[in-house]
Each structure stands twice: as structure tokens, then as C-alpha cells.
Protein backbone atom coordinates (compact mmCIF):
# COMPACT_ATOMS: atom_id res chain seq x y z
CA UNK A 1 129.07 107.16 129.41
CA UNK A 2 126.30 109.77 128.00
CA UNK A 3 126.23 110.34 124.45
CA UNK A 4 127.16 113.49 122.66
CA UNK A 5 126.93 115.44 120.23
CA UNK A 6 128.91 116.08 116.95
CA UNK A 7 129.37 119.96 117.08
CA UNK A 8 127.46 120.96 114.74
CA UNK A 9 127.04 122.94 111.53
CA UNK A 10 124.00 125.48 112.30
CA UNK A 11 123.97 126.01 108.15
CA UNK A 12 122.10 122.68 108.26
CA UNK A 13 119.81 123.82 110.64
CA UNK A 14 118.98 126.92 108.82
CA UNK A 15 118.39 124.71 105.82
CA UNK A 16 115.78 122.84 107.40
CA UNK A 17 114.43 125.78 108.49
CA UNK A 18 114.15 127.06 105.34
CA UNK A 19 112.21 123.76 103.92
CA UNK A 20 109.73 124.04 106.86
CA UNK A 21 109.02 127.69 105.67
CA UNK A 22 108.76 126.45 102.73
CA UNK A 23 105.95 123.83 103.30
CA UNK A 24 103.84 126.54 105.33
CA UNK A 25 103.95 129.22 102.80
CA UNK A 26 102.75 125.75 99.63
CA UNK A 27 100.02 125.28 102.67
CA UNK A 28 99.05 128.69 103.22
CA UNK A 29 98.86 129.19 98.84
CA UNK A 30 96.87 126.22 99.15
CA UNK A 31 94.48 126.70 101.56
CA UNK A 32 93.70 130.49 100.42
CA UNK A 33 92.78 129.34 97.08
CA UNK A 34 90.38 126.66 98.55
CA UNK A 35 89.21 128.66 100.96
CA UNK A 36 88.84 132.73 99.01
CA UNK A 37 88.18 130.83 95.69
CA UNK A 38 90.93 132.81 93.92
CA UNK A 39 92.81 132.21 90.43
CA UNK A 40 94.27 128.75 90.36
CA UNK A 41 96.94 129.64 87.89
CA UNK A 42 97.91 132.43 89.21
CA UNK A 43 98.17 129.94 93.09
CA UNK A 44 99.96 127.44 91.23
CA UNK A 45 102.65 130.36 90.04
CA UNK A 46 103.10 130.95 93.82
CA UNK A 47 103.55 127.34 94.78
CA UNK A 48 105.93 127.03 91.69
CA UNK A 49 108.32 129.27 92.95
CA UNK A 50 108.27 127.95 96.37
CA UNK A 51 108.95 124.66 94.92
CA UNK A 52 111.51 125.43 93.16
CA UNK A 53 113.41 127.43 96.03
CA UNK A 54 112.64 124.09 97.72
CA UNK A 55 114.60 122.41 95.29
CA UNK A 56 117.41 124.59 95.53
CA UNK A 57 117.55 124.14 99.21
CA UNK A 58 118.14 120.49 98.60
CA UNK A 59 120.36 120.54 96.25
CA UNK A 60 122.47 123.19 98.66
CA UNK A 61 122.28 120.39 101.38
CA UNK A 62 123.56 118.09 99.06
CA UNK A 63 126.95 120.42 98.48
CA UNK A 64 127.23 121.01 101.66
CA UNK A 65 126.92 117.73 103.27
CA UNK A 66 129.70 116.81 100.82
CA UNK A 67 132.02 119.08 101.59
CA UNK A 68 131.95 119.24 105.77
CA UNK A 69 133.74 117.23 107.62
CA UNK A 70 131.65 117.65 111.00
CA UNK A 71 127.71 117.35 110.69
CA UNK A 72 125.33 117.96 113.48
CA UNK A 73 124.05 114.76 113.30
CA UNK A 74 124.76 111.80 110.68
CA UNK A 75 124.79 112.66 107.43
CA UNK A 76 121.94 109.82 106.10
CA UNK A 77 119.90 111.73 108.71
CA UNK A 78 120.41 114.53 107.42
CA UNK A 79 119.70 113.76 103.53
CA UNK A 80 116.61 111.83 104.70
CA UNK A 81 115.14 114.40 106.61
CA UNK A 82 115.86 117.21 103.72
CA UNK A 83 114.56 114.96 100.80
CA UNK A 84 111.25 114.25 102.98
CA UNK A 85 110.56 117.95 103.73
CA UNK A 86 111.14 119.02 99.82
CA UNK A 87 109.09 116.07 99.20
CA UNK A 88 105.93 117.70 101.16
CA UNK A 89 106.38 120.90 99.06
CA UNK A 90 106.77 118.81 96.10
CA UNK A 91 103.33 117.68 96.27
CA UNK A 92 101.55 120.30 97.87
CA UNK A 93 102.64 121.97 94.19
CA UNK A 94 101.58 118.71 92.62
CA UNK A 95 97.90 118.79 94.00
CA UNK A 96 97.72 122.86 92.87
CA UNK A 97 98.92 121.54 89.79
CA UNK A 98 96.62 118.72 88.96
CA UNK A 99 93.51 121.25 90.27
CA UNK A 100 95.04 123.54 87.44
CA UNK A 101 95.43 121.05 84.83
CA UNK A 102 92.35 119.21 85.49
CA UNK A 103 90.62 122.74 85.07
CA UNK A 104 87.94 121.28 88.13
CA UNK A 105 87.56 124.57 89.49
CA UNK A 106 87.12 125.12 92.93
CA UNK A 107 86.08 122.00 95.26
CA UNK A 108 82.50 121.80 95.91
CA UNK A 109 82.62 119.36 98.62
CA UNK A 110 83.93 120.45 102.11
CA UNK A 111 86.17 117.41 102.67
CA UNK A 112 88.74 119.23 100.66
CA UNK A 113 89.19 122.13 102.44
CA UNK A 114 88.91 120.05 105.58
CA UNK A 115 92.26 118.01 104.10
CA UNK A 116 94.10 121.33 103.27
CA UNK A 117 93.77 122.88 106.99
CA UNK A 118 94.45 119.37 107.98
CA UNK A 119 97.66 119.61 106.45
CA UNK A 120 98.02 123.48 106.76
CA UNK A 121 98.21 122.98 110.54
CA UNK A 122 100.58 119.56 110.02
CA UNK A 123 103.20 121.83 108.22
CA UNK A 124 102.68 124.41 111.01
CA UNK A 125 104.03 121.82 113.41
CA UNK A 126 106.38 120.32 111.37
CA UNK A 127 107.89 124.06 111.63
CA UNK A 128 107.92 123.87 115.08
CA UNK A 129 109.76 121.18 115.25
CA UNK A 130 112.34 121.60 113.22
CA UNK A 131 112.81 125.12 115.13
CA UNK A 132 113.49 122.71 118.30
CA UNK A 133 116.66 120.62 116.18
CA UNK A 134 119.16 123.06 117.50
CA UNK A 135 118.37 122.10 120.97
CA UNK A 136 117.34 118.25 120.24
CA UNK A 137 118.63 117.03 123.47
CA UNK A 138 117.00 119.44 126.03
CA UNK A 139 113.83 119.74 123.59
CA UNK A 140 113.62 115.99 122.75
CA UNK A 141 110.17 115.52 124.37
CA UNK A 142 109.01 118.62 122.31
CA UNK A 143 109.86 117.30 119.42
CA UNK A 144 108.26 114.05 119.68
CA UNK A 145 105.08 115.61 120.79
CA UNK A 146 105.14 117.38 117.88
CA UNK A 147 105.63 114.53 115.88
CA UNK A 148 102.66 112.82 117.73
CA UNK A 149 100.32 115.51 116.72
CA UNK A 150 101.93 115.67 113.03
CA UNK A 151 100.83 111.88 113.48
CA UNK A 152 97.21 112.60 114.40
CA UNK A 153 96.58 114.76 111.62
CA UNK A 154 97.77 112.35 109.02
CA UNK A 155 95.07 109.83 110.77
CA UNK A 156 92.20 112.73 110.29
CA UNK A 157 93.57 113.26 106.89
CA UNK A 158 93.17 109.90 106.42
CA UNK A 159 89.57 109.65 107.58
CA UNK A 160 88.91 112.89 105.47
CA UNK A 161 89.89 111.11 102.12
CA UNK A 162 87.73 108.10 102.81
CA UNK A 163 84.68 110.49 103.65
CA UNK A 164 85.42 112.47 101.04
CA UNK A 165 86.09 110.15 98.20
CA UNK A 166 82.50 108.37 99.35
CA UNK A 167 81.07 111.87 98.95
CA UNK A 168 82.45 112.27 95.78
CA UNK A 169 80.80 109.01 94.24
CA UNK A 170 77.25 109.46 95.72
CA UNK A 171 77.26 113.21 94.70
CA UNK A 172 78.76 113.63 91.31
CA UNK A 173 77.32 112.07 88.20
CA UNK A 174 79.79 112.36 85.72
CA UNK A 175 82.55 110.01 85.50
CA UNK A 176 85.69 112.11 84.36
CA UNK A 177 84.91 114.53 87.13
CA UNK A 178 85.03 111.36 89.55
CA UNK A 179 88.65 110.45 88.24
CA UNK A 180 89.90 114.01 88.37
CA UNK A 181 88.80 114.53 91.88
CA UNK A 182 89.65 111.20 93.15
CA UNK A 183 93.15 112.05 91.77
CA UNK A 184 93.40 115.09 94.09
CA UNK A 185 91.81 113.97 96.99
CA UNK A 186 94.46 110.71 96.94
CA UNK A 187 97.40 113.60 96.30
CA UNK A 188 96.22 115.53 99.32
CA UNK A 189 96.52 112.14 101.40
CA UNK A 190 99.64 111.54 100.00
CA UNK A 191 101.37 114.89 100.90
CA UNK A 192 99.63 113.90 104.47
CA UNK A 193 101.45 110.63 104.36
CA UNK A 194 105.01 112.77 104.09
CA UNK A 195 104.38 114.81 106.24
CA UNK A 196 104.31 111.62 108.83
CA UNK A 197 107.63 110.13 107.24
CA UNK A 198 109.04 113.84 108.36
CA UNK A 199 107.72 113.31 111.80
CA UNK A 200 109.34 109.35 112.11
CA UNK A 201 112.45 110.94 110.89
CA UNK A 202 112.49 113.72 113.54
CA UNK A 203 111.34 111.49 116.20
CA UNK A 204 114.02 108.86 115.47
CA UNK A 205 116.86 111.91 115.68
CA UNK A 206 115.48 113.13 118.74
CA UNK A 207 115.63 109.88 120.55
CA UNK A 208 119.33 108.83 119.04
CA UNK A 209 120.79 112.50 120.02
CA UNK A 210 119.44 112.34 123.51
């Protein structure tokens, strides 16, 4: 006997939609202050109000998931894979945050903008998909390629951060720079790290709900 389906609630879909926009748009802030040198304040007021529509998002899931009867898929899915997207845009505001409150400036090694289109293009696939979730069981083997190459870039990420921090130490001579660096560079390898729970959790759904 094949497995099917719940029917589903598309308002979940468009939720996780609307987290996956989410992370693209912290990335994109991100990487455009890295890369056109621009006010970091004024980026970290951008990624603030992403964040915080983020947040909103989650707590709508939250509601909602309470209150329907019929899911698309189980509901501890469902949370998981919510709380680990807001959790990406969560930190992608906490490493514009710490650049802002460290008052470092911009980044004068290249391993840092390296790590933000590293994760710029990981959030690009994590869009893609979550645009696939509608369709997970004739799109299945999309969705886990995706989550292969979300995957890959959280192993470059992580090969960027050890480059990078070993750049950092045999380049820079004071030591309070070191720590506030060090601190950013492990925050921009942490966000990385989510971004590959996201991927385990939408390759586990798309191989249950085949």
C-alpha cells in the first residue's frame, strides 16, 4: 500500500515561503554591506526588520498549527522546519549586529565576503527548495539535491572559517580586534551550520512523504 498524503494546508506552505524570503533578503543586506562597504547601522536596521517579520512568521505558525486539525505533513515537522529557518535569519541579524556593535568596520580580509556569498547562495537554495514542498512527492529528488548542495556550501563555509580565522591571527596585531573578528567569523559559520539543519529537515520530509 503507497503512502499518502495528509491534504494539506497550503497556509503552511506560504509560511515557509515567507521564511525562505526572508533569509535571502538578511543575505542579500549582508552581502551588500560587505561587498559596497555601506553604513552598517543603517544594514543592521534592514536586517532588524526582516528579523522581526521572521519572528512574526513563527509565531503565526505556531497559532496556526494549533488550531488545524489537518496539516500537510506532521506537525513536529512542521515546527522544526519553521524554528530552523527563523533561526538562519536570526543570526544572519546577529553577525550584522555584532559587526555594528563591535564598531570593526568593514572586513579587510576576503574570507569574509567569501563566507557571506557562501551563505548568500545557501539561502538561495534553501528557497528553492522550500518552493518544491508543495509538490514533495513528484519533486522529492529536487529537493534532496538541493539539500546536497545546501550541504556543500556549509563544508566550504567551513573551510572558509578555518582559512580565515588563520588569516586573522598571522595578519592582525592587536588582540581585541582578534576576539571581535573571531566572534564574527565563528557567527557566520554558525548561521552556515543552520542552514544544513534546514536541509536534514527537508531531506528527511521529502523521503517520509514519498
Amino acid at each position: 500500500m503507497s503512502f499518502r498524503l495528509k491534504p494539506r494546508d497550503d497556509r503552511f506552505f506560504k509560511y515557509f515561503n515567507d521564511l525562505a524570503d526572508a533569509i535571502c533578503e538578511a543575505s542579500l543586506i549582508l552581502k551588500s554591506f560587505v561587498e559596497n562597504r555601506s553604513d552598517p547601522t543603517t544594514n543592521l536596521d534592514k536586517i532588524n526588520e526582516v528579523e522581526e517579520r521572521g519572528d512574526l512568521i513563527l509565531s503565526e505558525v505556531m497559532k496556526r498549527i494549533n488550531n488545524s486539525f489537518i496539516t500537510p505533513f506532521d506537525r513536529e515537522d512542521i515546527l522544526l522546519l519553521s524554528r530552523e529557518l527563523n533561526n538562519v535569519v536570526d543570526h544572519i541579524q546577529g553577525t550584522m549586529e555584532k559587526i555594528v556593535i563591535y564598531k570593526v568596520g568593514q572586513p579587510k580580509e576576503g574570507y569574509v565576503l567569501k563566507l557571506v556569498q557562501v551563505l548568500e547562495e545557501a539561502s538561495q537554495e534553501i528557497k528553492n527548495a522550500i518552493e518544491k514542498l508543495p509538490d514533495v512527492r513528484s519533486k522529492s529528488n529536487e529537493i534532496i539535491a538541493a539539500c546536497e548542495k545546501i550541504r556543500s556550501f556549509e563544508h566550504e563555509g567551513d573551510y572558509l572559517y578555518r582559512a580565515g580565522i588563520a588569516l586573522l591571527f598571522e595578519n592582525t596585531q592587536n588582540v581585541i580586534d582578534i576576539i571581535k573578528w573571531k566572534e564574527i567569523y565563528e557567527h557566520l559559520e554558525t548561521t552556515l551550520d543552520y542552514c544544513e539543519n534546514v536541509s536534514n529537515i527537508l531531506k528527511g520530509v521529502a523521503i517520509k512523504y514519498v
